[in-house]
Protein backbone atom coordinates (compact mmCIF):
# COMPACT_ATOMS: atom_id res chain seq x y z
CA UNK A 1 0.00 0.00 0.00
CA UNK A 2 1.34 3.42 -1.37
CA UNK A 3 0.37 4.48 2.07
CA UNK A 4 2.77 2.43 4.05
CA UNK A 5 5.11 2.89 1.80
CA UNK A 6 5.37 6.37 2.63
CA UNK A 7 5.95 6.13 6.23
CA UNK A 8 8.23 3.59 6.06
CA UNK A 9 9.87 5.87 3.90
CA UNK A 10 10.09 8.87 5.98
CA UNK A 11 10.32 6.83 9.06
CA UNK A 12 14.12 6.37 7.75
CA UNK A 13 14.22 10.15 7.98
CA UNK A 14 13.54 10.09 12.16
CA UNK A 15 15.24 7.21 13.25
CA UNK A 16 14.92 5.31 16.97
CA UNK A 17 17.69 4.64 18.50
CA UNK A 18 18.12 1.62 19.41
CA UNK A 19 17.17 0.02 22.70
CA UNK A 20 15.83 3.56 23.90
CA UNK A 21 12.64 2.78 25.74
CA UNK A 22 10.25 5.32 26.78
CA UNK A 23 6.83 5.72 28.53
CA UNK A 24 3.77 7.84 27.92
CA UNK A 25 2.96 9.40 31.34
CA UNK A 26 0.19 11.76 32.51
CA UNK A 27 1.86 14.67 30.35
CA UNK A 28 3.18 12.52 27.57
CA UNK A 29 6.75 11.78 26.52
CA UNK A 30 9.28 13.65 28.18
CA UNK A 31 13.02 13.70 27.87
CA UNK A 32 16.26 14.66 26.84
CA UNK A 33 15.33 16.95 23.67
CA UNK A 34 18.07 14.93 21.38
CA UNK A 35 16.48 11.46 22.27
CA UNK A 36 13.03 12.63 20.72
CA UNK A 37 12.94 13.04 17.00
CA UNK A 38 11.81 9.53 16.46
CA UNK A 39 8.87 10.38 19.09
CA UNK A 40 7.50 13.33 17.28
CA UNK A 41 7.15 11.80 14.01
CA UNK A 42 5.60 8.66 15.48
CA UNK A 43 3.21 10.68 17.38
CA UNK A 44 2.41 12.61 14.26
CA UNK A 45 1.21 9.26 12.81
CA UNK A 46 -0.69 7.99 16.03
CA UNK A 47 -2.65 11.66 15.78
CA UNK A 48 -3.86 10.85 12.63
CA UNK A 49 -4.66 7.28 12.92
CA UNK A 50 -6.97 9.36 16.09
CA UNK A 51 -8.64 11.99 14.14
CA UNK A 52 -9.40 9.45 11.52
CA UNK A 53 -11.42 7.17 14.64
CA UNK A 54 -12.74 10.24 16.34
CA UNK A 55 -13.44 11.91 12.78
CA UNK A 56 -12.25 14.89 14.94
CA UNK A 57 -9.48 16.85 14.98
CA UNK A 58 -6.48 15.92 17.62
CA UNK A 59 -4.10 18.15 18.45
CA UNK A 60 -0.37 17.52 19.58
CA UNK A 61 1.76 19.97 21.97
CA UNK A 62 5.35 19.65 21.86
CA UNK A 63 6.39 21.31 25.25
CA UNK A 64 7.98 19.87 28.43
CA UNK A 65 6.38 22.59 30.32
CA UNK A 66 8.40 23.07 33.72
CA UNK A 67 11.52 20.65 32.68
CA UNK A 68 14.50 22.63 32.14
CA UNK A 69 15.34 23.64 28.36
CA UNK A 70 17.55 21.39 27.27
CA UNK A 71 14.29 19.04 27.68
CA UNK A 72 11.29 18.73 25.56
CA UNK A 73 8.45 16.38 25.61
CA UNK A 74 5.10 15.84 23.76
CA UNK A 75 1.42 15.20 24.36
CA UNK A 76 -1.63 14.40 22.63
CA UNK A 77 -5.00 15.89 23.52
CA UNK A 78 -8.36 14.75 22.28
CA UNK A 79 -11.14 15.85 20.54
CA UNK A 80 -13.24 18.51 23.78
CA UNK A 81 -9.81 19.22 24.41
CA UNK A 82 -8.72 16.98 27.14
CA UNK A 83 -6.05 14.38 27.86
CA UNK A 84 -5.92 11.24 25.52
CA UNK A 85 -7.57 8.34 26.41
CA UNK A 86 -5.62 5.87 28.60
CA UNK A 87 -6.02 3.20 25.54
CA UNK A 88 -4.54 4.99 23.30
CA UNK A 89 -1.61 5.87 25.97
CA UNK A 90 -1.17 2.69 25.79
CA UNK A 91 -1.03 2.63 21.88
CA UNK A 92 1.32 6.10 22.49
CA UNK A 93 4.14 3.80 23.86
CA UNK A 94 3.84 0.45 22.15
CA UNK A 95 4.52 3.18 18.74
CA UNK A 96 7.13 5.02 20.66
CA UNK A 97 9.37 1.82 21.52
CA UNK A 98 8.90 0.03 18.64
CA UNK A 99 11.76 -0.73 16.84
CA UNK A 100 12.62 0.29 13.20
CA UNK A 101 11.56 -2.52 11.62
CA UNK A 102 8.59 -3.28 14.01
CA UNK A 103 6.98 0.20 13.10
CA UNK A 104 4.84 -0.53 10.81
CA UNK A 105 3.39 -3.73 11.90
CA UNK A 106 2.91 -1.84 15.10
CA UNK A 107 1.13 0.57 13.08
CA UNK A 108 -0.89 -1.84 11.30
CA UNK A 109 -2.15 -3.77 14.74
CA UNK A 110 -4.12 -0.35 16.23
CA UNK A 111 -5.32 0.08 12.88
CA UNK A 112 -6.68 -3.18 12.82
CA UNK A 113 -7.81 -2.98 16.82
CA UNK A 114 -9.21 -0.11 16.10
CA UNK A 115 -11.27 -0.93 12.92
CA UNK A 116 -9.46 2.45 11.72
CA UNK A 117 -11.13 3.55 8.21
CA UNK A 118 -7.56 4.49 6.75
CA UNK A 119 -9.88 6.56 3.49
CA UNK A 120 -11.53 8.73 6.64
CA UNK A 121 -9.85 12.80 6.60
CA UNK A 122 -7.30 13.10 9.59
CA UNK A 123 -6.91 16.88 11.28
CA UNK A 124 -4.27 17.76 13.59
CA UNK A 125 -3.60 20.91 14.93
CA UNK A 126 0.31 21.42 16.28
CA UNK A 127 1.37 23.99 18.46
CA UNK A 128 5.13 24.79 20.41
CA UNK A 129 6.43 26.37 23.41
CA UNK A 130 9.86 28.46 22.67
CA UNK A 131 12.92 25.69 23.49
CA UNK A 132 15.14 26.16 20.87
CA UNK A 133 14.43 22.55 20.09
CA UNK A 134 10.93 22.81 19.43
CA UNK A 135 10.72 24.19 15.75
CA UNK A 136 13.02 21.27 14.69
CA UNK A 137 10.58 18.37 16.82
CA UNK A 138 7.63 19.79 15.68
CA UNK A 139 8.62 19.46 12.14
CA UNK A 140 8.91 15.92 12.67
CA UNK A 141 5.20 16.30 13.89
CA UNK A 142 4.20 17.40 11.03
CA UNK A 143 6.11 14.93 9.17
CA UNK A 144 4.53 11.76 10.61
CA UNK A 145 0.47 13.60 9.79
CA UNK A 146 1.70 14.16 6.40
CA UNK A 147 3.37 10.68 5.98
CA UNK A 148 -0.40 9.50 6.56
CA UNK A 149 -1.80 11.66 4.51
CA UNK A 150 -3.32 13.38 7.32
CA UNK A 151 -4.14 17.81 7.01
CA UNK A 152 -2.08 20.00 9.68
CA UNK A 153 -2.51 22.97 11.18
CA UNK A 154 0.76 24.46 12.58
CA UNK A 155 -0.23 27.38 15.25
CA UNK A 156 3.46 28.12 15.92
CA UNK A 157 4.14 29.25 19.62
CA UNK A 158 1.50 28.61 21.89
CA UNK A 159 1.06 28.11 25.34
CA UNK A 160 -0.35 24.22 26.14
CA UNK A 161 -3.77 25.46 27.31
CA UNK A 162 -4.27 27.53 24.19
CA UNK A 163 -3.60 24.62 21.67
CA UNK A 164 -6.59 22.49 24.27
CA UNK A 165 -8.74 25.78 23.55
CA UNK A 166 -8.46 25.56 20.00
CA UNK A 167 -8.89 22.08 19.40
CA UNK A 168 -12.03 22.17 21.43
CA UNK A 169 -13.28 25.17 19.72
CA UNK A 170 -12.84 23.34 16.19
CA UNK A 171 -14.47 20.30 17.58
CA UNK A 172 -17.67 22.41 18.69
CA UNK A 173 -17.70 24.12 15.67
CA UNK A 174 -17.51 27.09 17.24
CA UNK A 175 -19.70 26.88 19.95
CA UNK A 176 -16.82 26.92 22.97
CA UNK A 177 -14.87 29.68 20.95
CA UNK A 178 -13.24 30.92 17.82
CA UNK A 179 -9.90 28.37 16.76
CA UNK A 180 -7.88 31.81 16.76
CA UNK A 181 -5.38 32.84 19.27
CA UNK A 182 -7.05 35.96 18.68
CA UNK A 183 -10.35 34.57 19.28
CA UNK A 184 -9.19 33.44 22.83
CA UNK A 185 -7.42 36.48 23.95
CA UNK A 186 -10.76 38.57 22.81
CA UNK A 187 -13.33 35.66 24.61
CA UNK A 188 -11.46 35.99 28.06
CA UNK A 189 -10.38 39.40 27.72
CA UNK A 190 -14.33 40.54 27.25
CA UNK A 191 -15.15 38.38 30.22
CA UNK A 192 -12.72 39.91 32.28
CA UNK A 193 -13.48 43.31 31.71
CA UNK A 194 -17.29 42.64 32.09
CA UNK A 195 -16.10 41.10 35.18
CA UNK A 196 -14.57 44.05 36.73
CA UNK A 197 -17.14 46.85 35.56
CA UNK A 198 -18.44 45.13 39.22
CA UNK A 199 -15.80 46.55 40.52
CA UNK A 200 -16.25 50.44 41.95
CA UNK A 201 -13.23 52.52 42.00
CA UNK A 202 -10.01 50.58 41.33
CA UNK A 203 -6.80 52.39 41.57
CA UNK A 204 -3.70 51.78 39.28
CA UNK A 205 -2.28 50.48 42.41
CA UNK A 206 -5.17 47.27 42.90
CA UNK A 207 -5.33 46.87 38.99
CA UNK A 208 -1.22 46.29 39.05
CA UNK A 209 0.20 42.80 38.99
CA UNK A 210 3.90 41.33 38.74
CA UNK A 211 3.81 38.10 36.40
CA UNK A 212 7.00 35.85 36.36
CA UNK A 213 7.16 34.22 33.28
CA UNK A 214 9.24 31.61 33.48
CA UNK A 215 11.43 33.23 30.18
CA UNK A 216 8.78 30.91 28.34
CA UNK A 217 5.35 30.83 26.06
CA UNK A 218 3.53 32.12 28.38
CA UNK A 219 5.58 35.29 28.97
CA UNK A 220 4.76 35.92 24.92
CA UNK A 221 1.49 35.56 24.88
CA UNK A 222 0.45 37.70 28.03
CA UNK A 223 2.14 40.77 26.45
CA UNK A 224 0.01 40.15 23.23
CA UNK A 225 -2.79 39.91 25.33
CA UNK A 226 -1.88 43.15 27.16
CA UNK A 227 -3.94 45.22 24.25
CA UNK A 228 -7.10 43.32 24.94
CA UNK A 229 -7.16 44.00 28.54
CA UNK A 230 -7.61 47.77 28.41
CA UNK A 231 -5.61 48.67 31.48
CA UNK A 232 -7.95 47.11 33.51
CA UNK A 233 -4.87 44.85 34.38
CA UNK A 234 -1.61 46.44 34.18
CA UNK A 235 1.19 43.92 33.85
CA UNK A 236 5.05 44.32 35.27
CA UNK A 237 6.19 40.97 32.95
CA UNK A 238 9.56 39.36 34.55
CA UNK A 239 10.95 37.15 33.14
CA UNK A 240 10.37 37.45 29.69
CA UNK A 241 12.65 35.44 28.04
CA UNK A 242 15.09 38.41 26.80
CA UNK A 243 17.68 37.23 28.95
CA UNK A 244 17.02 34.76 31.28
CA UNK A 245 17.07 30.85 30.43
CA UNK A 246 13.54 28.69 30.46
CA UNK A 247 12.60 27.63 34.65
CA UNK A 248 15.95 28.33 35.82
CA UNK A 249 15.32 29.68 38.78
CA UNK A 250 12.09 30.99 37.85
CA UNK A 251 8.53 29.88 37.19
CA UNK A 252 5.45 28.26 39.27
CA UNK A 253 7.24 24.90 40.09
CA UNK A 254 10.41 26.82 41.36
CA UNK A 255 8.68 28.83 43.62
CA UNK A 256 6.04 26.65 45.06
CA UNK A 257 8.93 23.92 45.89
CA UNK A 258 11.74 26.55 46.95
CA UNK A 259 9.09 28.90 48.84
CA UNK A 260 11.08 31.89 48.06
CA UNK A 261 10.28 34.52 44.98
CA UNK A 262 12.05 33.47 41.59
CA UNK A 263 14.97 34.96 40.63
CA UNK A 264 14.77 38.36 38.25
CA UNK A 265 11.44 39.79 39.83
CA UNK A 266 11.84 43.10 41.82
CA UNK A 267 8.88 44.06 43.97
CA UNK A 268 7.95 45.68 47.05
CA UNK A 269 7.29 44.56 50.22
CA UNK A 270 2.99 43.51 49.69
CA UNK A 271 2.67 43.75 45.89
CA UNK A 272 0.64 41.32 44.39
CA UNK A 273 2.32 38.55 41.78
CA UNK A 274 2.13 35.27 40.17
CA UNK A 275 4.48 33.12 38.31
CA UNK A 276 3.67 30.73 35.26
CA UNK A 277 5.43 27.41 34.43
CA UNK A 278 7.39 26.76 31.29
CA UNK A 279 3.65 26.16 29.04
CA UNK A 280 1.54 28.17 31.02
CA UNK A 281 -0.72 25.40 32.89
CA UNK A 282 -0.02 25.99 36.26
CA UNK A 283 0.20 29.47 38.26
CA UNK A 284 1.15 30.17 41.55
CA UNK A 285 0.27 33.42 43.89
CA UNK A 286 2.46 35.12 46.60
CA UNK A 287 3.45 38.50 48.27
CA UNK A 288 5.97 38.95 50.85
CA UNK A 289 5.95 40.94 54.26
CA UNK A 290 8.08 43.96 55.05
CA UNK A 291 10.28 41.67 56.90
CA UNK A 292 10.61 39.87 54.07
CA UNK A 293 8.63 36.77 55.60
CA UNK A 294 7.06 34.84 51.79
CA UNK A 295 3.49 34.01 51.48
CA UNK A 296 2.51 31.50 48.52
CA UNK A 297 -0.83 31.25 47.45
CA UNK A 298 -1.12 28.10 45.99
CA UNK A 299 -3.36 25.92 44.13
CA UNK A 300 -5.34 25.18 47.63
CA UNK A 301 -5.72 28.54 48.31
CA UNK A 302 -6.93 29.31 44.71
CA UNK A 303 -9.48 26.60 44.46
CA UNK A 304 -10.97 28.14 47.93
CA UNK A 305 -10.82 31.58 46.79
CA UNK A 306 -12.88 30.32 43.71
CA UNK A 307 -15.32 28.44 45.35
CA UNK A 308 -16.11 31.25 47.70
CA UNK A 309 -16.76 33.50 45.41
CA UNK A 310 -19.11 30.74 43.37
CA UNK A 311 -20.99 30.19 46.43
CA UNK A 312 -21.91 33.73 46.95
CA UNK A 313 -22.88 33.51 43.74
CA UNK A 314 -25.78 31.10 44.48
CA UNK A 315 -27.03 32.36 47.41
CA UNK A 316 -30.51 32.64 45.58
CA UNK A 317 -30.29 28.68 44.87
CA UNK A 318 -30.05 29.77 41.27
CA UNK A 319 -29.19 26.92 39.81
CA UNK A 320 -26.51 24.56 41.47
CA UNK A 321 -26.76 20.81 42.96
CA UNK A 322 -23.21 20.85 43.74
CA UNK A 323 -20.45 22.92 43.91
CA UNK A 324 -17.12 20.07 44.79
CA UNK A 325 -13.36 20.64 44.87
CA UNK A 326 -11.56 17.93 42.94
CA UNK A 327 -7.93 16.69 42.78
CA UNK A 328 -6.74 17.04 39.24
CA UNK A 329 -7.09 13.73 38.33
CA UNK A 330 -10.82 13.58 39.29
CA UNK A 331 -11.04 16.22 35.71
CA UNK A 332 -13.79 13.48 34.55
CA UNK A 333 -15.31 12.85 37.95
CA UNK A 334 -16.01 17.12 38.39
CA UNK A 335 -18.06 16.76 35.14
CA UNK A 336 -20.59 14.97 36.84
CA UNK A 337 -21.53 18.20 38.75
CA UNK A 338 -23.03 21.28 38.11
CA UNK A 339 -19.86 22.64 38.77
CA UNK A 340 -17.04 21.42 39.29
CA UNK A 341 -13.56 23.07 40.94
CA UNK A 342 -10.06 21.59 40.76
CA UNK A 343 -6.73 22.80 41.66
CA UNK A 344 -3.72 20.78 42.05
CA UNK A 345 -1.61 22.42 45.13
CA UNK A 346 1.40 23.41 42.10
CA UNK A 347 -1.18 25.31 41.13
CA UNK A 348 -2.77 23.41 38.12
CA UNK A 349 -6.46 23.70 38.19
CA UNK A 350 -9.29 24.90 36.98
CA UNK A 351 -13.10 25.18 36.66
CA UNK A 352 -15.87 23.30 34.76
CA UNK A 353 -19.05 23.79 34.09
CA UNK A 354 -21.77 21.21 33.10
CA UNK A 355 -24.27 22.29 29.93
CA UNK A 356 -27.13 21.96 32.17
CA UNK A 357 -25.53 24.71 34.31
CA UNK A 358 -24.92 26.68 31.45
CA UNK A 359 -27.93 26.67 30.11
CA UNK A 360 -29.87 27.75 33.46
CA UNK A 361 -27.50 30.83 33.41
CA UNK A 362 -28.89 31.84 30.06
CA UNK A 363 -32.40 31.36 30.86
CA UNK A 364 -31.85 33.04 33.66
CA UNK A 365 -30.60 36.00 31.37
CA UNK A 366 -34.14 35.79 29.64
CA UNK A 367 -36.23 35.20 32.55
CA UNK A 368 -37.71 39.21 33.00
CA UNK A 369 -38.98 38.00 36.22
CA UNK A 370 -35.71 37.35 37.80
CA UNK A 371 -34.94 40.85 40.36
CA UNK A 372 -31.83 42.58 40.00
CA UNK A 373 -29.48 40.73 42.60
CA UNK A 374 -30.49 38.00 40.53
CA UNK A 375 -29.86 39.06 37.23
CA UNK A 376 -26.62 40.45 38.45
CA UNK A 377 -25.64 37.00 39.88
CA UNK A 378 -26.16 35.56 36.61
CA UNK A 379 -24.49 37.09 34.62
CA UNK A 380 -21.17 37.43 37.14
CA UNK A 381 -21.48 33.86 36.42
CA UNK A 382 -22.21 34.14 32.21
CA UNK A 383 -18.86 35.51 32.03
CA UNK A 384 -16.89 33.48 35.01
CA UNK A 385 -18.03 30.72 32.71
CA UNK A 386 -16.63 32.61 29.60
CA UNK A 387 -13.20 33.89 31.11
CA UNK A 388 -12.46 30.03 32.33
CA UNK A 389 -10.62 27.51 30.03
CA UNK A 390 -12.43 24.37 30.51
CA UNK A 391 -10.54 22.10 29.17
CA UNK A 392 -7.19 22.15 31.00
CA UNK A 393 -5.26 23.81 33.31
CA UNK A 394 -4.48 27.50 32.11
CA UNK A 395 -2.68 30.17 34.08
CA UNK A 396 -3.67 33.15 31.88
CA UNK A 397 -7.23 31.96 32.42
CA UNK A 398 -6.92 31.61 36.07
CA UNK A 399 -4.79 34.68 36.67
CA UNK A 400 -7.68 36.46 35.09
CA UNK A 401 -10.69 35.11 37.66
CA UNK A 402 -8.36 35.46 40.19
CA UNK A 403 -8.14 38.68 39.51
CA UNK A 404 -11.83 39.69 38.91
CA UNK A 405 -12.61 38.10 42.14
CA UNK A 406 -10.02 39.80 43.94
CA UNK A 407 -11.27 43.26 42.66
CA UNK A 408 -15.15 42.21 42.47
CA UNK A 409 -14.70 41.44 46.51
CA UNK A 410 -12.43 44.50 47.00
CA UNK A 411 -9.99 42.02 48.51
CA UNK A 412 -6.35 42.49 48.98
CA UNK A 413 -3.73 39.72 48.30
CA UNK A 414 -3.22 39.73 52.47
CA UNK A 415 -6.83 39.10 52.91
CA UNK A 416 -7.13 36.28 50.65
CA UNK A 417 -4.14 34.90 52.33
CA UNK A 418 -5.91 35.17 55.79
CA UNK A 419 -8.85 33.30 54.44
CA UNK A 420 -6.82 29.89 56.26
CA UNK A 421 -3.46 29.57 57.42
CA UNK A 422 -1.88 26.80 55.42
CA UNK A 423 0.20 24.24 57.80
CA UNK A 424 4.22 24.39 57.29
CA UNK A 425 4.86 21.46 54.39
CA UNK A 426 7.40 20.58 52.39
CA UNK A 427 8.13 19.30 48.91
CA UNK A 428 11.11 16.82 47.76
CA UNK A 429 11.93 14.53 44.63
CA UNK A 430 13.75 10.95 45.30
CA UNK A 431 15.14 9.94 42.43
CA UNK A 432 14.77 5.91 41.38
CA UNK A 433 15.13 3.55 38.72
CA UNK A 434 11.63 3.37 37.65
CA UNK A 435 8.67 5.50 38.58
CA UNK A 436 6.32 2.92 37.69
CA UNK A 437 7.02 1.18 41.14
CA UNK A 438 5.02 3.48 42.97
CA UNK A 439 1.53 3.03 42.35
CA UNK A 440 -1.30 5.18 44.38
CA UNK A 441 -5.13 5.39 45.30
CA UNK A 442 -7.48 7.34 47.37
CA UNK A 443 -6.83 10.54 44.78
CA UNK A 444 -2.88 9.74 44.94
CA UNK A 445 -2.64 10.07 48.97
CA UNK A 446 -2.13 6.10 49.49
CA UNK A 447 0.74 4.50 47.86
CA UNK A 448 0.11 0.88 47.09
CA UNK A 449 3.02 -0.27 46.37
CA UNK A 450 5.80 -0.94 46.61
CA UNK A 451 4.84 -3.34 49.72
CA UNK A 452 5.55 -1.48 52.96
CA UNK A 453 5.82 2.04 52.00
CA UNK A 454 2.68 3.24 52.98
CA UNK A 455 3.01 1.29 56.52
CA UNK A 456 6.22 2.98 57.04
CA UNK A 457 4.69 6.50 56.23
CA UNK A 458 1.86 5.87 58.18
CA UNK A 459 4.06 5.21 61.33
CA UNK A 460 6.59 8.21 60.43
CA UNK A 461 3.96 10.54 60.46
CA UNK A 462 2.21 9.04 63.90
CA UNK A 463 5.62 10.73 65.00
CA UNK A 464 4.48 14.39 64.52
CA UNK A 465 1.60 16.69 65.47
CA UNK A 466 -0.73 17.73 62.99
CA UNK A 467 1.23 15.67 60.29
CA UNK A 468 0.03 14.36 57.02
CA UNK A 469 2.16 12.68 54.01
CA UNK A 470 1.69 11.77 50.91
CA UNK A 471 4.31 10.57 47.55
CA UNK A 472 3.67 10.08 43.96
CA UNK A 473 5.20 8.86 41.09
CA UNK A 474 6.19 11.71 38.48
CA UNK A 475 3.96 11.97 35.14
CA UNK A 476 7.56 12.91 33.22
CA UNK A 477 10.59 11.36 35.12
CA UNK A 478 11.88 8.48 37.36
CA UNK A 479 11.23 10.49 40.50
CA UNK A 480 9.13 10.19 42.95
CA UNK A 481 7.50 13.48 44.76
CA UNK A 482 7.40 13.86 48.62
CA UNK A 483 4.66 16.47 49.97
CA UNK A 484 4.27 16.21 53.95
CA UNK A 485 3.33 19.45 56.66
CA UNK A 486 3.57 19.48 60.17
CA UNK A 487 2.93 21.97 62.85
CA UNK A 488 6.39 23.34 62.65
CA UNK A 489 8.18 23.99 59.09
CA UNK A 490 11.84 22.14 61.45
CA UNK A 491 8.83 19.47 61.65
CA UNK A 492 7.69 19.47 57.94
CA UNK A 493 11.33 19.09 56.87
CA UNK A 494 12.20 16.27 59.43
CA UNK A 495 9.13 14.54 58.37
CA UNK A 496 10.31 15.12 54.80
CA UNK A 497 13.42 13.41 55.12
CA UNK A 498 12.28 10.79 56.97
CA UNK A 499 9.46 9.64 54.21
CA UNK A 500 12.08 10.59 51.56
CA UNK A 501 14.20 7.89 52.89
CA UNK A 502 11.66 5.24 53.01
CA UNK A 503 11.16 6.16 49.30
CA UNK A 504 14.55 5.71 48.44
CA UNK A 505 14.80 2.01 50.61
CA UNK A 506 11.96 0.75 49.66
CA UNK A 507 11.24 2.03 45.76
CA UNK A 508 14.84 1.72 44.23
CA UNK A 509 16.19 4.85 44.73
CA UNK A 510 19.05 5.86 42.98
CA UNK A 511 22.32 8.05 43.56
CA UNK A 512 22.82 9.00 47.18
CA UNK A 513 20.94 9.11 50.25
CA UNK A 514 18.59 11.75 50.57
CA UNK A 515 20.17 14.32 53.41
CA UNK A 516 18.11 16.03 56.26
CA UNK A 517 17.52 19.38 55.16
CA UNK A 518 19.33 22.70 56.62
């Protein structure tokens, strides 16, 4: 088949290397940037063989989103704009490991599993964050679509949650949006600003807000959304990407695990900021006193400023069931209520709304006799539901309703803060041989295996007051991540240590020892 013939042929042109095994995780492949050409172009055919089951269009990031920049990585998202299915994972890194000559049988078995009409129209959109590596690997994106036969739509620099938006948008046929970059920036920007007209006298000081970054995509794309925003939020961008080199030192996952402001950002003593990660999916709040004493806002204290403000919202039993908080992993889970918030504590999260919601809001709109609070409620909640990206994680999304709330509620970044004092905690990585080890339930805060870690947590933290621990394997490396928090941060840290080590023991930890921290 001509077809076939045609892959095999520019297979040749992206070569595996040998004996190089890889794993599709919960944010795709991730690596080394020079170990993924292969990768990319197989992925390019696996999104094609998808749009041509879904008869939808798939899209494929190539991004390692908080990994330092000599790293790059790749996911796949499906047709509403959400993660791929775990099957097709699966599928992901049978393709992925298959060796040169194995490729196209490979290819041919989840055509034939998947009763794949190979005469069905494939369309995959592509977007890139700015590693140097990225034009080059998503090339070989393109490549594998076009070695199929597949059409491609190349958006160029993106952020990760913008390439979900668009492929959603296509999907609905315009329903969620318009498939532009421009189309997003106007849809959240005219929420926003609808937002804050609730807002009575704001001064240049409460619209101001420092944004870190993380000298990636997302730094780009805020200061062409600037225009949109109308000075209703006036940006001081660090971290741009002028100078400074991709999450070194900088972004959401730096500060959240180092608890101290990234490097590059000057502020006073109060001011309000946030700082992205490498793709813009995650976003992180903090301020710091005059005594320099840091406060991060996190994804916990996001997800609670959110659902506060929701629940004022619905005072007048408008229209909600349920309003729940869900783990990120629980994405599909939240859909099965009226509405549904989620925040990861690295600050990953967002908001989703079910079309029965959605469409009591708009009746609501029509209904003439609705009184004013009413009508006001609803349509503080029309556009909440218009400025959120629904389909992933986004932190210019999230920075935005965080923002509207914060001026709707005339609320300062100390007073959110004060809404709950978080405990002291901790974050550390163990490094080991294989991630897959560790396996979790109960939303990732029991570990399964290996036998005898959890027992040995569970009798760690019986050791400390107020104490709670929890580890899970990494979506994008052989590490493993520590949380724990204590009543003391001395406490947190011991604790910390102590759980790290049973990691390393017990889950085939690598290199040396973890030490007690300083």
């Amino acid at each position: 088949m001509a077809l076939f013939q045609e892959v095999s042929k520019q297979s040749s042109l992206h070569p595996k290397p040998e004996g190089l095994v890889l794993q599709y995780g919960t944010a795709g492949f991730r690596t080394k940037a020079k170990h993924l050409d292969h990768i990319m172009f197989r992925m390019g055919l696996l999104a094609t063989l998808r749009s041509k089951q879904t008869k939808a269009t798939i899209g494929v990031m190539v991004t390692a989103s908080h990994n330092p920049e000599e790293d790059n990585g790749v996911k796949l998202i499906d047709p509403m704009g959400e993660m791929l299915k775990p099957l097709w994972e699966s599928y992901a890194t049978q393709l992925a490991n298959a060796e040169q000559g194995d490729l196209l049988p490979t290819l041919k078995d989840v055509i034939n599993k998947e009763a794949i009409d190979m005469n069905q129209e494939a369309n995959v959109f592509v977007g890139k964050d700015t590693r140097s590596s990225s034009a080059i690997l998503s090339q070989a994106v393109l490549d594998g679509v076009s070695a199929l036969s597949g059409h491609s739509k190349d958006y160029g620099l993106v952020t990760t949650p913008q390439l979900h938006y668009m492929v959603c948008c296509q999907n609905t046929q315009g329903k969620y949006g318009e498939a532009t970059v421009e189309g997003y920036y106007r849809k959240l920007s005219k929420a926003f600003i609808q937002l804050t007209k609730n807002a009575s006298n704001r001064t240049d000081d409460q619209k101001h807000l420092c944004v870190d970054g993380a000298n990636g995509i997302g730094a780009l794309k805020v200061r062409e959304m600037e225009s949109h925003l109308q000075r209703e939020l006036q940006i001081s961008l660090f971290n741009d990407g002028s100078k400074g080199k991709l999450n070194h030192q900088c972004g959401a996952d730096f500060v959240k695990v180092q608890q101290k402001p990234p490097t590059g950002i000057k502020v006073s003593p109060g001011e309000r900021c946030c700082s992205f990660d490498g793709d813009a999916d995650r976003i992180v709040y903090y301020f710091t006193d005059s005594d320099g004493t840091f406060h991060l806002l996190d994804g916990d204290k996001m997800a609670t400023l959110i659902s506060t403000f929701l629940k004022e919202l619905l005072w007048c039993k408008l229209l909600i069931d349920h309003l729940t908080d869900c783990v990120k992993h629980l994405h599909h889970a939240a859909q099965e209520f009226d509405i549904g918030v989620y925040f990861e504590a690295n600050g990953h999260g967002t908001v989703l709304f079910s079309q029965a919601a959605e469409e009591k809001i708009q009746q609501l709109l029509e209904d003439s006799n609705i009184n004013d609070k009413q009508k006001r409620a609803a349509l503080l909640l029309q556009n909440t539901v218009n400025i959120i990206n629904q389909t992933v994680g986004d932190a210019i999304s999230d920075m935005l309703l965080i923002e509207a709330i914060l001026a709707i509620k005339g609320m300062t970044v100390q007073q959110w803060d004060a809404i709950y004092r978080d405990l002291p905690n901790r974050q550390l990585k163990v490094k080991v041989s294989d991630r897959r080890v560790i396996d979790t339930t109960d939303a990732e805060r029991r570990a399964v295996s290996p036998a005898g870690l959890q027992e040995a947590i569970d009798s760690t933290v019986k050791k400390y007051t107020q104490a709670r621990s929890f580890v899970r394997p990494s979506g994008t490396e052989d590490v493993v991540r520590v949380y724990t928090e204590a009543d003391t941060q001395e406490n947190a840290d011991a604790l910390a240590h102590e759980v790290s080590l049973a990691v390393f023991k017990l889950a085939g930890g690598v290199g040396d020892e973890p030490k007690p921290m300083k």
